[in-house]
C-alpha atoms as a PDB file:
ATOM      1  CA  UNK A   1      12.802   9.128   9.719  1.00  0.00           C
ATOM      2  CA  UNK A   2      11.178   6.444   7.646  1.00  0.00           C
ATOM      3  CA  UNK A   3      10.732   2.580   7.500  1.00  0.00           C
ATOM      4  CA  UNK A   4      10.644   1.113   4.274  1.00  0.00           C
ATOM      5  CA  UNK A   5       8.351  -2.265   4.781  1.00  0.00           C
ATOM      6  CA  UNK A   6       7.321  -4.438   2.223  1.00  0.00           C
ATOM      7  CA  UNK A   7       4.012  -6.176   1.939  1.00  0.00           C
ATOM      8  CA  UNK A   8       2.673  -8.671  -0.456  1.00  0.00           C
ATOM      9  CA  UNK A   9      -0.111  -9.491   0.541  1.00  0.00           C
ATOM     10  CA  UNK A  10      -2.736  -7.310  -2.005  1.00  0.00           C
ATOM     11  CA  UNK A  11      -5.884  -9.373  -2.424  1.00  0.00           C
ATOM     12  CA  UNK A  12      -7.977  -7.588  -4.365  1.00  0.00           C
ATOM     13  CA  UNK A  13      -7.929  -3.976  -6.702  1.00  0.00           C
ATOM     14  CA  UNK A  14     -11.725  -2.345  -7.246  1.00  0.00           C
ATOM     15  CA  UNK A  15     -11.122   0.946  -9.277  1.00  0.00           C
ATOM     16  CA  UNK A  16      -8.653   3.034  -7.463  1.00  0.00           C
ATOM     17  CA  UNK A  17      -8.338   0.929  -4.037  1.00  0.00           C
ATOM     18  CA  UNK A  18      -6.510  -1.711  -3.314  1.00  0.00           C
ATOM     19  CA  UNK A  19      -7.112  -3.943  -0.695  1.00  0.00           C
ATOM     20  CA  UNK A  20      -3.782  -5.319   1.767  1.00  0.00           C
ATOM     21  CA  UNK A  21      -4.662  -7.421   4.135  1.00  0.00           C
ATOM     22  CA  UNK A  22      -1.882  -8.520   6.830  1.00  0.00           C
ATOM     23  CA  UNK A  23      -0.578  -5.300   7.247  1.00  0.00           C
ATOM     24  CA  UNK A  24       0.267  -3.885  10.797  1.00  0.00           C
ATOM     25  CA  UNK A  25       1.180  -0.488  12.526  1.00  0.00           C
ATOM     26  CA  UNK A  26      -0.241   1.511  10.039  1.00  0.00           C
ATOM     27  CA  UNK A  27      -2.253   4.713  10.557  1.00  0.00           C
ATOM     28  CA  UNK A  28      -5.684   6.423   8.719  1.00  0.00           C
ATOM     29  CA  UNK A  29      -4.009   9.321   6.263  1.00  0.00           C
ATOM     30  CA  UNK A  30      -0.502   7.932   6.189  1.00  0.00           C
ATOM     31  CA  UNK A  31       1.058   7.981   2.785  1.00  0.00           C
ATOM     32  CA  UNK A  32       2.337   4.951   0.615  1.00  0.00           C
ATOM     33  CA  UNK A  33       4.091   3.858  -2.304  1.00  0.00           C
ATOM     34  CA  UNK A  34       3.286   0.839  -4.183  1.00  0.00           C
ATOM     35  CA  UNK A  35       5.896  -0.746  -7.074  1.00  0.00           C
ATOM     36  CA  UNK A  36       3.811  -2.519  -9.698  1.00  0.00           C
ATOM     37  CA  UNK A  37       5.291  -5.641 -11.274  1.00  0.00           C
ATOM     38  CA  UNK A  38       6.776  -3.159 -14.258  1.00  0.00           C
ATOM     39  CA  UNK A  39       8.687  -1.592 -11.575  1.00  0.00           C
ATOM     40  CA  UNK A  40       6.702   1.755 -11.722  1.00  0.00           C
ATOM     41  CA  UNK A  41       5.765   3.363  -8.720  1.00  0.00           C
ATOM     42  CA  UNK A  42       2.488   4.768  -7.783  1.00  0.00           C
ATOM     43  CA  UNK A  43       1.774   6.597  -4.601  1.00  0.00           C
ATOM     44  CA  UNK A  44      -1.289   6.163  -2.339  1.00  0.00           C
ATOM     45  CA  UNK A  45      -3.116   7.018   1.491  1.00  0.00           C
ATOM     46  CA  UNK A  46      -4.206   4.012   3.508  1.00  0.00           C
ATOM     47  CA  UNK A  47      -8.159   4.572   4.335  1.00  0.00           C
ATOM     48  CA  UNK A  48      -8.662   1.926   7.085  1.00  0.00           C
END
């Protein structure tokens, strides 16, 4: 099963990472999807 959350709290992009801060129960390796403002959706890994 998976939880759709939402989180809009990026505060900075450097190259290819992008940095979320306020985000909680997360784990190293787990996989994301992020919707940029033109609606298209890239997909990610959190590092930290």
């Amino acid at each position: 099963m998976s939880v759709i959350k939402e989180y809009r709290t990026a505060s900075e992009v450097v190259g290819p990472l992008m940095i979320v801060e306020q985000v909680n129960n997360v784990s190293y390796n787990e996989l994301v999807e992020i919707q940029l403002h033109n609606g298209e959706i890239r997909r990610g890994q959190v590092l930290e």
